[in-house]
PDB file of N, CA and C in Angstrom:
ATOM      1  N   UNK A   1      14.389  20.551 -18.912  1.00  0.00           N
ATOM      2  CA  UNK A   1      14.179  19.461 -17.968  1.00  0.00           C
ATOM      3  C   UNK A   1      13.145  18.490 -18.548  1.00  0.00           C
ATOM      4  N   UNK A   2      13.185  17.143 -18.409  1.00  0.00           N
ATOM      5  CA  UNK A   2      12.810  15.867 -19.077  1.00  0.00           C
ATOM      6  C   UNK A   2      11.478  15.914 -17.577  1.00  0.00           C
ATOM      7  N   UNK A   3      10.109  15.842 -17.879  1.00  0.00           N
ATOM      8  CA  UNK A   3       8.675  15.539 -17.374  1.00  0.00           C
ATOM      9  C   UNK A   3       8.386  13.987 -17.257  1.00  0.00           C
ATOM     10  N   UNK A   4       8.352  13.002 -16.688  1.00  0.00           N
ATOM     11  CA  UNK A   4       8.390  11.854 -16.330  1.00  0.00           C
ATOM     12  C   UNK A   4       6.699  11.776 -15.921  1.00  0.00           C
ATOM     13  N   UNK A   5       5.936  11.414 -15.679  1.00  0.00           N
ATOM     14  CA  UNK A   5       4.387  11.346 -14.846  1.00  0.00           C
ATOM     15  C   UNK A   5       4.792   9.938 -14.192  1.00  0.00           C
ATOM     16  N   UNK A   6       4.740   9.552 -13.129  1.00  0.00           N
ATOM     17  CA  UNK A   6       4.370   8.433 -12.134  1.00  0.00           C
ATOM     18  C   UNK A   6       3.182   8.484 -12.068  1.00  0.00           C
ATOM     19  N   UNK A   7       2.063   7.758 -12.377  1.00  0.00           N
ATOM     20  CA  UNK A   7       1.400   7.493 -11.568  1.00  0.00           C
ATOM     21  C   UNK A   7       1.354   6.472 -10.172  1.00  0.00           C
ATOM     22  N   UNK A   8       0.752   6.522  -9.301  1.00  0.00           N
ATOM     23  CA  UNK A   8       1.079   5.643  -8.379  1.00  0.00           C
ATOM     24  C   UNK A   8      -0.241   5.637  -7.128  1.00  0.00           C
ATOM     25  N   UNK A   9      -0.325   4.625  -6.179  1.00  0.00           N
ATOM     26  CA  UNK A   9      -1.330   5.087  -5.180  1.00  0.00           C
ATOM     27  C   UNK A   9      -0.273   4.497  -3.498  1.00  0.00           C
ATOM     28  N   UNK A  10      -0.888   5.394  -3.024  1.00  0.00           N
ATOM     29  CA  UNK A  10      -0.221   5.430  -1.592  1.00  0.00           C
ATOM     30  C   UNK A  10       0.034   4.180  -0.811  1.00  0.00           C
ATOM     31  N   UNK A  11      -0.832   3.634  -1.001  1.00  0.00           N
ATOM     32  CA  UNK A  11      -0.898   2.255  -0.588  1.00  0.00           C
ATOM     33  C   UNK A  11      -0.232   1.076  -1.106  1.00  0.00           C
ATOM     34  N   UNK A  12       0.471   1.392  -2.472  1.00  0.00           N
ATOM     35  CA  UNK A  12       0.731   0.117  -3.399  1.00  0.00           C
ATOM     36  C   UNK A  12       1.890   0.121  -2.639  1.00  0.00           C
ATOM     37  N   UNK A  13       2.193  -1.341  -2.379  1.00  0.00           N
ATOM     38  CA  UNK A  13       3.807  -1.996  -1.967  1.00  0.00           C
ATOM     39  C   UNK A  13       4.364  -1.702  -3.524  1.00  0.00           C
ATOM     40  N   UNK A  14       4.121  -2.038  -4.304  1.00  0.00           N
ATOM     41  CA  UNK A  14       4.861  -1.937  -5.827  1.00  0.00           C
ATOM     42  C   UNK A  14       5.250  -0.207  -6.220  1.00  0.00           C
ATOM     43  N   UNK A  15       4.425   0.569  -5.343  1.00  0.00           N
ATOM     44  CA  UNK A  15       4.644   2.135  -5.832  1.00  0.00           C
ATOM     45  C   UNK A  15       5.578   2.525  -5.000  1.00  0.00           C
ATOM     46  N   UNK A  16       5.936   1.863  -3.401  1.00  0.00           N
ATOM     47  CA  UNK A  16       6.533   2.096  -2.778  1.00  0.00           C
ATOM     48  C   UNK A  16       7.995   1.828  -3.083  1.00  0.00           C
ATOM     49  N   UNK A  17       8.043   0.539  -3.589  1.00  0.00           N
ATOM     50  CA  UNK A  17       9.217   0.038  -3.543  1.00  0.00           C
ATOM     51  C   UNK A  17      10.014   0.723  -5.412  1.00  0.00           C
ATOM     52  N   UNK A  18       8.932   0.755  -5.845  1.00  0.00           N
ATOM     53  CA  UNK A  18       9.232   1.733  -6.935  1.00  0.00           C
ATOM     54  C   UNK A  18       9.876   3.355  -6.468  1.00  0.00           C
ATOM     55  N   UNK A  19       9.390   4.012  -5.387  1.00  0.00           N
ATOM     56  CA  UNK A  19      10.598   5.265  -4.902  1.00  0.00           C
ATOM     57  C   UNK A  19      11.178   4.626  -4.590  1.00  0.00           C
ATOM     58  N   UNK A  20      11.667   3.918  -3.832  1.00  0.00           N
ATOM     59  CA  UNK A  20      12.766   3.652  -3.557  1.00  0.00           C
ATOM     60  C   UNK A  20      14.127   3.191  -4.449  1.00  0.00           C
ATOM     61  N   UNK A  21      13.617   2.897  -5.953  1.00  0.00           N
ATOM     62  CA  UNK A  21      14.922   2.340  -6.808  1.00  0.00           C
ATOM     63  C   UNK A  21      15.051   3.729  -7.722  1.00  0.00           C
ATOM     64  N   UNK A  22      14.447   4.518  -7.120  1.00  0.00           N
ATOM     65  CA  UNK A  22      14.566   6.081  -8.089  1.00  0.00           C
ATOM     66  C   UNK A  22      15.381   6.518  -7.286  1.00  0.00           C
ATOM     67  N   UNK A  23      14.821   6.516  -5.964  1.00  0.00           N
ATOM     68  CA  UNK A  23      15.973   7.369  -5.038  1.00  0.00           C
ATOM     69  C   UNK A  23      17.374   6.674  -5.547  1.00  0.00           C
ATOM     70  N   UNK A  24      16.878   5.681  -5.337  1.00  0.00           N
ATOM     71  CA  UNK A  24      18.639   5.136  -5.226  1.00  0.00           C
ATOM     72  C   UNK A  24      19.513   4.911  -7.266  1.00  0.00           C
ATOM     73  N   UNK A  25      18.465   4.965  -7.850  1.00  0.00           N
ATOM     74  CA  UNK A  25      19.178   5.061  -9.123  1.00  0.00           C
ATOM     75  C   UNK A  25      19.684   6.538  -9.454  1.00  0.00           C
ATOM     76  N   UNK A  26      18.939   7.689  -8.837  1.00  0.00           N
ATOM     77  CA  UNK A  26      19.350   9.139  -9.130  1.00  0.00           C
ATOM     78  C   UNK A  26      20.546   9.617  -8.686  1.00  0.00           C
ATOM     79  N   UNK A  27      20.925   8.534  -7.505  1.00  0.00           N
ATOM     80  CA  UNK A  27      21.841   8.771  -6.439  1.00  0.00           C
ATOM     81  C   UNK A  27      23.464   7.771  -7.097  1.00  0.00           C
ATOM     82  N   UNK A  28      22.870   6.895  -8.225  1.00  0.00           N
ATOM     83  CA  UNK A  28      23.988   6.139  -8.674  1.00  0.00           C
ATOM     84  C   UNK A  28      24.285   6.728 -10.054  1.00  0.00           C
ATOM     85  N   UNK A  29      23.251   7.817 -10.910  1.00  0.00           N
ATOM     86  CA  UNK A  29      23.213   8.455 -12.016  1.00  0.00           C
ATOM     87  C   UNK A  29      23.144   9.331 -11.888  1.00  0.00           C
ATOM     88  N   UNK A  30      23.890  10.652 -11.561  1.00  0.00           N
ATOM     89  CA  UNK A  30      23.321  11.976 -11.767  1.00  0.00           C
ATOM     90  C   UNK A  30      22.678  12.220 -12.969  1.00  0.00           C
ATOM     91  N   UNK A  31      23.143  11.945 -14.325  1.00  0.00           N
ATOM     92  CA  UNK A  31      22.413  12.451 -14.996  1.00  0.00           C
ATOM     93  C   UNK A  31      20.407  12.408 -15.295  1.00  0.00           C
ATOM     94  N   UNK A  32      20.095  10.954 -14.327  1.00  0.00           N
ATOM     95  CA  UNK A  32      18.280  10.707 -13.911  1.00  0.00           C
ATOM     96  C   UNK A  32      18.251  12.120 -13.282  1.00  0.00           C
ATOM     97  N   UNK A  33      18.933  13.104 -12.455  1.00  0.00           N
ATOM     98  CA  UNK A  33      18.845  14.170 -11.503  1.00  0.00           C
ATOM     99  C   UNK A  33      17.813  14.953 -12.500  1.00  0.00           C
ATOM    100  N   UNK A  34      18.432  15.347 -14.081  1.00  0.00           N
ATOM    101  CA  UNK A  34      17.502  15.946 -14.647  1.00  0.00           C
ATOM    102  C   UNK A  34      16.283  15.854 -15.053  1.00  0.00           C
ATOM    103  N   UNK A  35      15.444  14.312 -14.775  1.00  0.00           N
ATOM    104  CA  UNK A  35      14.495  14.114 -14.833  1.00  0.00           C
ATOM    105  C   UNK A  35      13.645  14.639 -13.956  1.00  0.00           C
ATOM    106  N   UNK A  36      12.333  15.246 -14.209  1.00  0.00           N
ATOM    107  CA  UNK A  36      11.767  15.757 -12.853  1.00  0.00           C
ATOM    108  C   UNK A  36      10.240  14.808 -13.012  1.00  0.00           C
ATOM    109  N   UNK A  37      10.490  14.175 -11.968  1.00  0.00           N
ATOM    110  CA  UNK A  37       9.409  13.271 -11.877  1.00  0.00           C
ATOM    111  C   UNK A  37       7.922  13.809 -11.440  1.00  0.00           C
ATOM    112  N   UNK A  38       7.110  13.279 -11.713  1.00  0.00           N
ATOM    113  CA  UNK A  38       5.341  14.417 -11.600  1.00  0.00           C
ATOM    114  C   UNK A  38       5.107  12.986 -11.131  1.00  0.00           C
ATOM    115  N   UNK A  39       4.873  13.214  -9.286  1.00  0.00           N
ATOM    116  CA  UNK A  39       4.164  11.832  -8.728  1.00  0.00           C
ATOM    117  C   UNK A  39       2.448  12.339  -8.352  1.00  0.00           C
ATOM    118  N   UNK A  40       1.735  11.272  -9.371  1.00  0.00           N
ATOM    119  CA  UNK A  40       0.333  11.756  -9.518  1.00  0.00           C
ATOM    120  C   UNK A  40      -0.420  10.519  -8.621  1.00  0.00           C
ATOM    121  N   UNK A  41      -0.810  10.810  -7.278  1.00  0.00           N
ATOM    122  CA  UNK A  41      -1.658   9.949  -6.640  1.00  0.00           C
ATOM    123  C   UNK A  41      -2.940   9.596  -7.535  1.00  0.00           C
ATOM    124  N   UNK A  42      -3.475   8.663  -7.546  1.00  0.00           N
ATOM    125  CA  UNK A  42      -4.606   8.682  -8.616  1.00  0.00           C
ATOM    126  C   UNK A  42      -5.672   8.908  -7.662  1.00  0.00           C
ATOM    127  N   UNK A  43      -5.714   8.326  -6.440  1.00  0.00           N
ATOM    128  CA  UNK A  43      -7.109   8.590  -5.158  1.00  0.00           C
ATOM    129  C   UNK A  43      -7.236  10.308  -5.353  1.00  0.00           C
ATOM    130  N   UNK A  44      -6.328  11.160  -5.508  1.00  0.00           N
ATOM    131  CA  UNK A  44      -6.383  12.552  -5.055  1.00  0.00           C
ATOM    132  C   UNK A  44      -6.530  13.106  -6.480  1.00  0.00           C
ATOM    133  N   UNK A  45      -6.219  12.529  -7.482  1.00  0.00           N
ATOM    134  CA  UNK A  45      -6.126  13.006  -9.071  1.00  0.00           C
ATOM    135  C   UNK A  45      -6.891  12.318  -9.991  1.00  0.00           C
ATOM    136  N   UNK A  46      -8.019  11.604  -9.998  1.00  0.00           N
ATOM    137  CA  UNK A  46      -8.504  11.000 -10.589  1.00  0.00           C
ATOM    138  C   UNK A  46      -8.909  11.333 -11.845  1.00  0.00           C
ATOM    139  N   UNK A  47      -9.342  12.755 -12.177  1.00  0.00           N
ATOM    140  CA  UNK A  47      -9.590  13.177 -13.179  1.00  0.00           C
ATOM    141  C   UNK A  47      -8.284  12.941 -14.006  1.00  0.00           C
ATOM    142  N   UNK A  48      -6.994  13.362 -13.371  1.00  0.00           N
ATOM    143  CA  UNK A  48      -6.081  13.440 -14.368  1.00  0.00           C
ATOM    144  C   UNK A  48      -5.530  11.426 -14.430  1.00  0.00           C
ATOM    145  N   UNK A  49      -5.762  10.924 -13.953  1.00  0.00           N
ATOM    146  CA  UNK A  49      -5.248   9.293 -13.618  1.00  0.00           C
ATOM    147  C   UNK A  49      -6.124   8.869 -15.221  1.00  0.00           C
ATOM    148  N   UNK A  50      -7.561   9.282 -14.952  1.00  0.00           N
ATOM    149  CA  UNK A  50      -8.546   9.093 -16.125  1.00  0.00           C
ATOM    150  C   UNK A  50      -8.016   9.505 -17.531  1.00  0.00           C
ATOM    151  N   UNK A  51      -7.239  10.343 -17.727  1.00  0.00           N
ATOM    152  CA  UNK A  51      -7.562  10.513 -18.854  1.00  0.00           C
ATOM    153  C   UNK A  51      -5.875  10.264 -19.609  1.00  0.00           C
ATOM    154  N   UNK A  52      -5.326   9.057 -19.127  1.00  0.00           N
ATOM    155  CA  UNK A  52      -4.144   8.479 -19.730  1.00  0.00           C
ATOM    156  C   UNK A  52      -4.525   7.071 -19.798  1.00  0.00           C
ATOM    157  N   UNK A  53      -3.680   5.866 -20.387  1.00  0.00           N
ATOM    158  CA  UNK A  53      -4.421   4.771 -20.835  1.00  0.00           C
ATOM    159  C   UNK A  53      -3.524   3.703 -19.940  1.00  0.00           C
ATOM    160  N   UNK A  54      -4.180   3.128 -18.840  1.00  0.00           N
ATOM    161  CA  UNK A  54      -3.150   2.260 -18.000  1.00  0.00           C
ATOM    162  C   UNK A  54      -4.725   1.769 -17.249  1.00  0.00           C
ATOM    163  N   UNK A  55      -4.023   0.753 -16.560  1.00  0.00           N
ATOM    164  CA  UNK A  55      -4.955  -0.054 -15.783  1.00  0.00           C
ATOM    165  C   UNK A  55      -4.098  -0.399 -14.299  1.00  0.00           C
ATOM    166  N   UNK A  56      -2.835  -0.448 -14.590  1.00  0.00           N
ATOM    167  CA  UNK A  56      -1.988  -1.039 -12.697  1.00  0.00           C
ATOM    168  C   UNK A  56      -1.035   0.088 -12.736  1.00  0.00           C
ATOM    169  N   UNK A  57      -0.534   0.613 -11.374  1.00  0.00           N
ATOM    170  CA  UNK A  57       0.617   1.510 -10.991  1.00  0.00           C
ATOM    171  C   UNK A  57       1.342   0.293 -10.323  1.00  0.00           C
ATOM    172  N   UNK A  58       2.531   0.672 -10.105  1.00  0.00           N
ATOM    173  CA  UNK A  58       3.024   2.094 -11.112  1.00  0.00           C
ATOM    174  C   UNK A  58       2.926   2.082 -12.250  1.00  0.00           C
ATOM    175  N   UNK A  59       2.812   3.117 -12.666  1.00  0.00           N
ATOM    176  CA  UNK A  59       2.650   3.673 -14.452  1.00  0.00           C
ATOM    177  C   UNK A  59       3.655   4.750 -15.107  1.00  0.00           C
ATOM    178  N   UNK A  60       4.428   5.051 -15.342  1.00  0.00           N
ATOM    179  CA  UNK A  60       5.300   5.539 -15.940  1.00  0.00           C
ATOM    180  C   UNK A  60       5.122   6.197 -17.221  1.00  0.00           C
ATOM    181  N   UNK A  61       5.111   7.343 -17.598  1.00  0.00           N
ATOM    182  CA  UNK A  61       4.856   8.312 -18.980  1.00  0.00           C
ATOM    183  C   UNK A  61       5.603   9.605 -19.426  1.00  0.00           C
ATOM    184  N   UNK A  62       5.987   9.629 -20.581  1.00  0.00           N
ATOM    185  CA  UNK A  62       6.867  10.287 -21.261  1.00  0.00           C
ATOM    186  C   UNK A  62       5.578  11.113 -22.053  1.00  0.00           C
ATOM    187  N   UNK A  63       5.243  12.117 -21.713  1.00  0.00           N
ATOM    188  CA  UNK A  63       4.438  12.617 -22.502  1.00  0.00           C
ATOM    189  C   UNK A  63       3.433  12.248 -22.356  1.00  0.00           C
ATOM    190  N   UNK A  64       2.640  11.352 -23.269  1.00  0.00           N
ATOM    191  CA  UNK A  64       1.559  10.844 -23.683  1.00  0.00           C
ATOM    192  C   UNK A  64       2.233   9.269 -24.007  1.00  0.00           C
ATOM    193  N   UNK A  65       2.940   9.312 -23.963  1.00  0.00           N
ATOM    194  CA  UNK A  65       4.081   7.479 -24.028  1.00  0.00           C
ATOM    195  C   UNK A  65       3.968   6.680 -23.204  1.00  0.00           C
ATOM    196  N   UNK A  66       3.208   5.484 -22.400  1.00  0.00           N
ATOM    197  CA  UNK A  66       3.640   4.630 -21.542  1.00  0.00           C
ATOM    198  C   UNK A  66       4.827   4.073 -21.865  1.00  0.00           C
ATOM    199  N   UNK A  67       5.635   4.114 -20.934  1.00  0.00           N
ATOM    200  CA  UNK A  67       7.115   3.605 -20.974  1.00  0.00           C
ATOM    201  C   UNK A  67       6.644   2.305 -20.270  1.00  0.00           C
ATOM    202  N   UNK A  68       5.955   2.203 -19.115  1.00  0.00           N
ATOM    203  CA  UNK A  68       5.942   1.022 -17.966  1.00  0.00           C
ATOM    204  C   UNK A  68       4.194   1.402 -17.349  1.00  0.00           C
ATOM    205  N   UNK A  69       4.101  -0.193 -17.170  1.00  0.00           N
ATOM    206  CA  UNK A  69       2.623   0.386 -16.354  1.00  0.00           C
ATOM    207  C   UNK A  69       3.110  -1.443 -15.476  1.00  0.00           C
ATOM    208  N   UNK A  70       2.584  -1.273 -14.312  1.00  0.00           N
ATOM    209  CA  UNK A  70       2.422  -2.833 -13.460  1.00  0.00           C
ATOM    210  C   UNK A  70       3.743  -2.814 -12.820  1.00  0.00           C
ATOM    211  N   UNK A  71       3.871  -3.657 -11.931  1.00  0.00           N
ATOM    212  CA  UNK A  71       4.994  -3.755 -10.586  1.00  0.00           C
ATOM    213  C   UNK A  71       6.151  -4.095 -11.513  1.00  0.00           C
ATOM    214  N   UNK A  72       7.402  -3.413 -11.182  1.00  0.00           N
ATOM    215  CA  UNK A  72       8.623  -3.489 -11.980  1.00  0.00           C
ATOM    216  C   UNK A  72       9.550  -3.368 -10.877  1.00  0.00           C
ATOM    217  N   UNK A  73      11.009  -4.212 -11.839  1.00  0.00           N
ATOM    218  CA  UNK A  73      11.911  -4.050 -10.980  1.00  0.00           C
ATOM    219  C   UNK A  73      13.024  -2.599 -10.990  1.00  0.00           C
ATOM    220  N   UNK A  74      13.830  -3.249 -10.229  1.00  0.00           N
ATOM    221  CA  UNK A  74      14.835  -1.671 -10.522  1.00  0.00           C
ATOM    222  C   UNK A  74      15.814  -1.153 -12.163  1.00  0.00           C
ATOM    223  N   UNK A  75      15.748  -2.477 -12.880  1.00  0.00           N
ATOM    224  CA  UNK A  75      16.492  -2.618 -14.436  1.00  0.00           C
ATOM    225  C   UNK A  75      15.008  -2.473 -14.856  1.00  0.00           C
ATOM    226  N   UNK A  76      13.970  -2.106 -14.515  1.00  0.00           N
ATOM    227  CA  UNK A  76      13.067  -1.781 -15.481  1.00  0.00           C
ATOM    228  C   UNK A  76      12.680  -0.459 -15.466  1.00  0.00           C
ATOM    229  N   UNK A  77      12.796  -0.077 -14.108  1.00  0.00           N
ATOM    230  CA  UNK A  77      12.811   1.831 -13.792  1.00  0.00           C
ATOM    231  C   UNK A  77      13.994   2.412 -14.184  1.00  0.00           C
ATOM    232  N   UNK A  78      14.891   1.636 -14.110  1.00  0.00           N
ATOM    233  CA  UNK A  78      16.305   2.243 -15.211  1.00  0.00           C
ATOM    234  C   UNK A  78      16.100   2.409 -16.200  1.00  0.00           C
ATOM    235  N   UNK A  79      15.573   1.405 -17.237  1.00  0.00           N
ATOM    236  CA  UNK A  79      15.304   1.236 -18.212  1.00  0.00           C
ATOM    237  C   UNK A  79      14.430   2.527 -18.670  1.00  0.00           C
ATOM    238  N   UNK A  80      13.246   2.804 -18.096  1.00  0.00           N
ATOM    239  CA  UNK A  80      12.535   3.969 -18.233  1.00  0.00           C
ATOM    240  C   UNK A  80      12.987   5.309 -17.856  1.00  0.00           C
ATOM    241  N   UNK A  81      14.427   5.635 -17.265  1.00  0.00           N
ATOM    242  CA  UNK A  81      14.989   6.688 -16.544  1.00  0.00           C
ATOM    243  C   UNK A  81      16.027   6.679 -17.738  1.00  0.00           C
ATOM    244  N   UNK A  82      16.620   5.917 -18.635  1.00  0.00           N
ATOM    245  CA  UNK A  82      17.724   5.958 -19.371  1.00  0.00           C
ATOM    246  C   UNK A  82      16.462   6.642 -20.879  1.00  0.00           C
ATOM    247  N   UNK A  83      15.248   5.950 -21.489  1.00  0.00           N
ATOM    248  CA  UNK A  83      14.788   6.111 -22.443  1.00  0.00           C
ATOM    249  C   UNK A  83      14.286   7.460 -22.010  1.00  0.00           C
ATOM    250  N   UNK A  84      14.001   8.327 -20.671  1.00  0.00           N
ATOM    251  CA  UNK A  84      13.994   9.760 -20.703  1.00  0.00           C
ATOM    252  C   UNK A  84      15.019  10.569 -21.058  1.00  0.00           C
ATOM    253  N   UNK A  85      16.189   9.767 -19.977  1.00  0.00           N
ATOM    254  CA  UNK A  85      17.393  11.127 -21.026  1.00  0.00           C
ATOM    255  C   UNK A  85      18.228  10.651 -22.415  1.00  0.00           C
ATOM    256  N   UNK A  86      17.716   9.905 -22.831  1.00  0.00           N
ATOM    257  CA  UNK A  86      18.055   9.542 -24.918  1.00  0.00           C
ATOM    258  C   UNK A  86      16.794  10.142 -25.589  1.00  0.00           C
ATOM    259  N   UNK A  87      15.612  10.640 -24.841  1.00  0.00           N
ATOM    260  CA  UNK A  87      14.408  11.518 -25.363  1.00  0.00           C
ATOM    261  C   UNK A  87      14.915  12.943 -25.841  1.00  0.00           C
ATOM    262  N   UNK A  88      15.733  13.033 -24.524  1.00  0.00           N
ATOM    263  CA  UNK A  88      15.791  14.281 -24.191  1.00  0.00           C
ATOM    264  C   UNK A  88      16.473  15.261 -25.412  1.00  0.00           C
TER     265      UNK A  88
END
């Protein structure tokens, strides 16, 4: 299974509307299904928010890889959901 990290904070309209084009891209791709996404609040995780290299959520990471960091659209969370399973 392909490890994705979101970062994100509860409050962001941009983190919000960011689940929402996952839900609905996983639901138009099964194969995103195998991605298992790690949604890391940064208010509740700070230690771990700290010690990756981003400044705006959503933030998006393959490892130690920023794929995406800052408000994106839904061809850009694709974009980062397709370069997980060609990782894979």
């Amino acid at each position: 299974m392909i490890d994705l990290t979101f970062f994100r904070l509860v409050n962001c309209p941009y983190c919000r509307q960011a689940d929402k084009w996952i839900a609905e891209l996983m639901d138009e791709n099964p194969a995103y299904k195998d991605i298992h996404i790690n949604h890391i609040n940064e208010d509740e995780q700070a230690d771990l928010a700290d010690s990756y290299d981003y400044y705006y959520v959503p933030s998006f990471f393959l490892g130690e890889k920023k794929l995406h960091e800052g408000a994106a659209t839904k061809e850009i969370i694709k974009k980062v959901l397709d370069y997980c399973i060609a990782a894979s």
